[in-house]
Protein backbone atom coordinates (compact mmCIF):
# COMPACT_ATOMS: atom_id res chain seq x y z
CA UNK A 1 94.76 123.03 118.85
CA UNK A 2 93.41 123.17 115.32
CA UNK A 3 89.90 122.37 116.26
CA UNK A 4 89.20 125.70 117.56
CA UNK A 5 90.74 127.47 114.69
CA UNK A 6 88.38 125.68 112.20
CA UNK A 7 85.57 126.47 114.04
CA UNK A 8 86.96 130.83 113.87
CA UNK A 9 86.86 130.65 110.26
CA UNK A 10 83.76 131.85 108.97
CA UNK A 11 81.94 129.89 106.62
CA UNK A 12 82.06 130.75 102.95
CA UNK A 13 78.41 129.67 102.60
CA UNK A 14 77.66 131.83 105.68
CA UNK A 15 79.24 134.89 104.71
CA UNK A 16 78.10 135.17 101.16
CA UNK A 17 74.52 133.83 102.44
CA UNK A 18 72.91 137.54 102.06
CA UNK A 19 74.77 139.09 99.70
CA UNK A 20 73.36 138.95 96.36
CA UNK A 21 76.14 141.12 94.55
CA UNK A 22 78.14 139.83 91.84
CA UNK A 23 81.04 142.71 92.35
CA UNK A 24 83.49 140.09 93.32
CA UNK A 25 86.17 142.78 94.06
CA UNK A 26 83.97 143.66 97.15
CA UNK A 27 83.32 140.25 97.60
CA UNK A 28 87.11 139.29 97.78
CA UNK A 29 87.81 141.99 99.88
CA UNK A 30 84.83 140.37 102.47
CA UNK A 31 86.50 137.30 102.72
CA UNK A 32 89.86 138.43 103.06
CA UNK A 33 88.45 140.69 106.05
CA UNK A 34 86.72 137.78 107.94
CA UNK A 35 89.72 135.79 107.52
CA UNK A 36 92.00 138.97 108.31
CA UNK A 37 90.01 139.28 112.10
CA UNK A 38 90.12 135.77 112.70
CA UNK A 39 94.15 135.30 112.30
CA UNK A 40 94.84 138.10 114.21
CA UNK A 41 92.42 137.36 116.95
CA UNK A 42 94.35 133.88 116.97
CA UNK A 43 97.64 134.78 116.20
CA UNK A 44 99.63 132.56 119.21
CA UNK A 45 97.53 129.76 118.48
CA UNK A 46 98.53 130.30 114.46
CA UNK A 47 101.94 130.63 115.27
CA UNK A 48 102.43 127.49 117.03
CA UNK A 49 100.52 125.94 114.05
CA UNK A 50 103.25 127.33 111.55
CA UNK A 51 105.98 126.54 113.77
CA UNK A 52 104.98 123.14 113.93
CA UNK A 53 104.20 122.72 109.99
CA UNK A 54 107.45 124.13 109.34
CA UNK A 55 109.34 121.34 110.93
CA UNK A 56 106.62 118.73 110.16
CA UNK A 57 108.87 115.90 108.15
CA UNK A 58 107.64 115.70 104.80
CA UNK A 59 108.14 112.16 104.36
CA UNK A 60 106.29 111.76 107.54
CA UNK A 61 102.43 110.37 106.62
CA UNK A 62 101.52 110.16 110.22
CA UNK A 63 101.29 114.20 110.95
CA UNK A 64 98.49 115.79 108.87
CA UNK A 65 99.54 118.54 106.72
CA UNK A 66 98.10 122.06 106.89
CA UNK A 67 94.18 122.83 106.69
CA UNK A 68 93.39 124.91 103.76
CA UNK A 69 91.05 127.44 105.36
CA UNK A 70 91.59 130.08 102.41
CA UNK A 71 90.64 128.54 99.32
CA UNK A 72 87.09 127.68 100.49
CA UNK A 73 87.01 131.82 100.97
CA UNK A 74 88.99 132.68 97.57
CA UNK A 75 86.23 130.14 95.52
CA UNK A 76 82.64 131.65 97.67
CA UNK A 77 84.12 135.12 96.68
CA UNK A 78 84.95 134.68 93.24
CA UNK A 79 81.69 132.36 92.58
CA UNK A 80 79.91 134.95 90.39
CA UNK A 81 83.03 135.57 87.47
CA UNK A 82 84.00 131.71 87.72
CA UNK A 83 82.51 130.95 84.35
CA UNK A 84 84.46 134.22 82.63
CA UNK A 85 87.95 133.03 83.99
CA UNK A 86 89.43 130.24 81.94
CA UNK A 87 90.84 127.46 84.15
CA UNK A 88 94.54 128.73 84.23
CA UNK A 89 93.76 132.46 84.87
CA UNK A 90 91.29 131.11 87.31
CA UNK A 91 93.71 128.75 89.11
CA UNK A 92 96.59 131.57 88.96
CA UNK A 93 94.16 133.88 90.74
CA UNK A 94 93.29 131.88 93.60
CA UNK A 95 96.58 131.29 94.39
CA UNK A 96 97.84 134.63 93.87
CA UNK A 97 95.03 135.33 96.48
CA UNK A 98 96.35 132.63 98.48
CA UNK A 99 99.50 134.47 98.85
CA UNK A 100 97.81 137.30 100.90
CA UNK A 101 94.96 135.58 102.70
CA UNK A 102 96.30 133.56 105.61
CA UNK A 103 98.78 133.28 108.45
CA UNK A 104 102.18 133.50 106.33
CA UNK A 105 100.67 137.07 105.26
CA UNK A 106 100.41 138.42 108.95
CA UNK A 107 103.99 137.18 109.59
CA UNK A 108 104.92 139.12 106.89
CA UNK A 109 103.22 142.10 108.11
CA UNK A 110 104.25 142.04 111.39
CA UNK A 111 107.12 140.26 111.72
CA UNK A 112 108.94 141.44 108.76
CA UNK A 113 107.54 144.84 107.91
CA UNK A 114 106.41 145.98 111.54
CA UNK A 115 102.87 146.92 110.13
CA UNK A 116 100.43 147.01 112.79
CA UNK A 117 96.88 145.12 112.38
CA UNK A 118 94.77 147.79 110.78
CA UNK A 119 97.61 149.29 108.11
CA UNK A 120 98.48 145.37 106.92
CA UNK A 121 94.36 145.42 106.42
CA UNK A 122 94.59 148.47 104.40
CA UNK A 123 97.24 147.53 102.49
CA UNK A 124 95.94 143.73 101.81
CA UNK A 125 92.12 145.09 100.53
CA UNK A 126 94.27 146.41 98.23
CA UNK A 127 96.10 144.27 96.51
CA UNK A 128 93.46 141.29 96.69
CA UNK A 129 91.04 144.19 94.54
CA UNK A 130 94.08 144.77 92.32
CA UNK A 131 94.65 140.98 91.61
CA UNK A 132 90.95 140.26 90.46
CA UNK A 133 90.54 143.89 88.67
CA UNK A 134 93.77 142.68 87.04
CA UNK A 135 92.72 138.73 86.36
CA UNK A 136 88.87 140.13 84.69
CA UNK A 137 90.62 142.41 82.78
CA UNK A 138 93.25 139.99 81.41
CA UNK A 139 90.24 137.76 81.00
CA UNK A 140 88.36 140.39 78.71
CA UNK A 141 91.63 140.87 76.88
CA UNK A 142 91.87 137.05 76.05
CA UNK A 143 87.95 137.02 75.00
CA UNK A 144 88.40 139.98 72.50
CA UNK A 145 91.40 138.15 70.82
């Protein structure tokens, strides 16, 4: 079931391949978009995926854990401000971006909050712009110090 999935996901490489810009808060909001489309598009598939994770026994080598389709995304977009982040802010970010990109987010949206498709899109191009306006400016705060 997973093979088609990781074959969806748009490649980082791919979907940075023409795009030149270093505005990374327009990048982000690219690769939460392509991953946005593709989870939605996919969403039974995704939920028998998480269902199935969710019971998977930890101790259990045997079943594979989760793919990590989002990071791959999170690094391509943030590529051009890697060098400004210091490794900890850097590291918080991604997974602070981690948080929205991804199934567990469109649960959330739909399950929880009852926000249709378009609205959770809305909602999560904004607050994956807020987190990196938020991590460069912390990042120019710790430089001037």
């Amino acid at each position: 079931m997973e093979a088609p999935l990781d074959a969806a996901v748009v490649d980082p490489t791919e979907l940075f391949a023409d795009d030149s810009s270093d505005d990374v808060e327009e990048r982000i909001d690219q690769a939460e978009a392509a991953l946005h489309a593709m989870i939605y598009q996919n969403e039974a598939q995704l939920r028998i995926l998480l269902a199935n994770s969710i019971r998977r026994d930890l101790t259990d080598d045997s079943i594979p854990a989760r793919q990590n389709r989002r990071l791959p995304l999170i690094e391509a977009a943030l590529a051009p401000v890697r060098r400004r982040l210091p490794e900890a802010e850097y590291e918080q970010l991604c997974a602070a971006l981690a948080l929205i990109f991804g199934t567990e987010s469109m649960i959330v949206f739909r399950d929880v909050l009852g926000i249709d498709p378009d609205a959770a899109r809305t909602i999560k191009s904004w607050a994956v712009r807020a987190l990196v306006r938020a991590a460069l400016q912390d990042a120019i705060s710790i430089t001037a110090e």
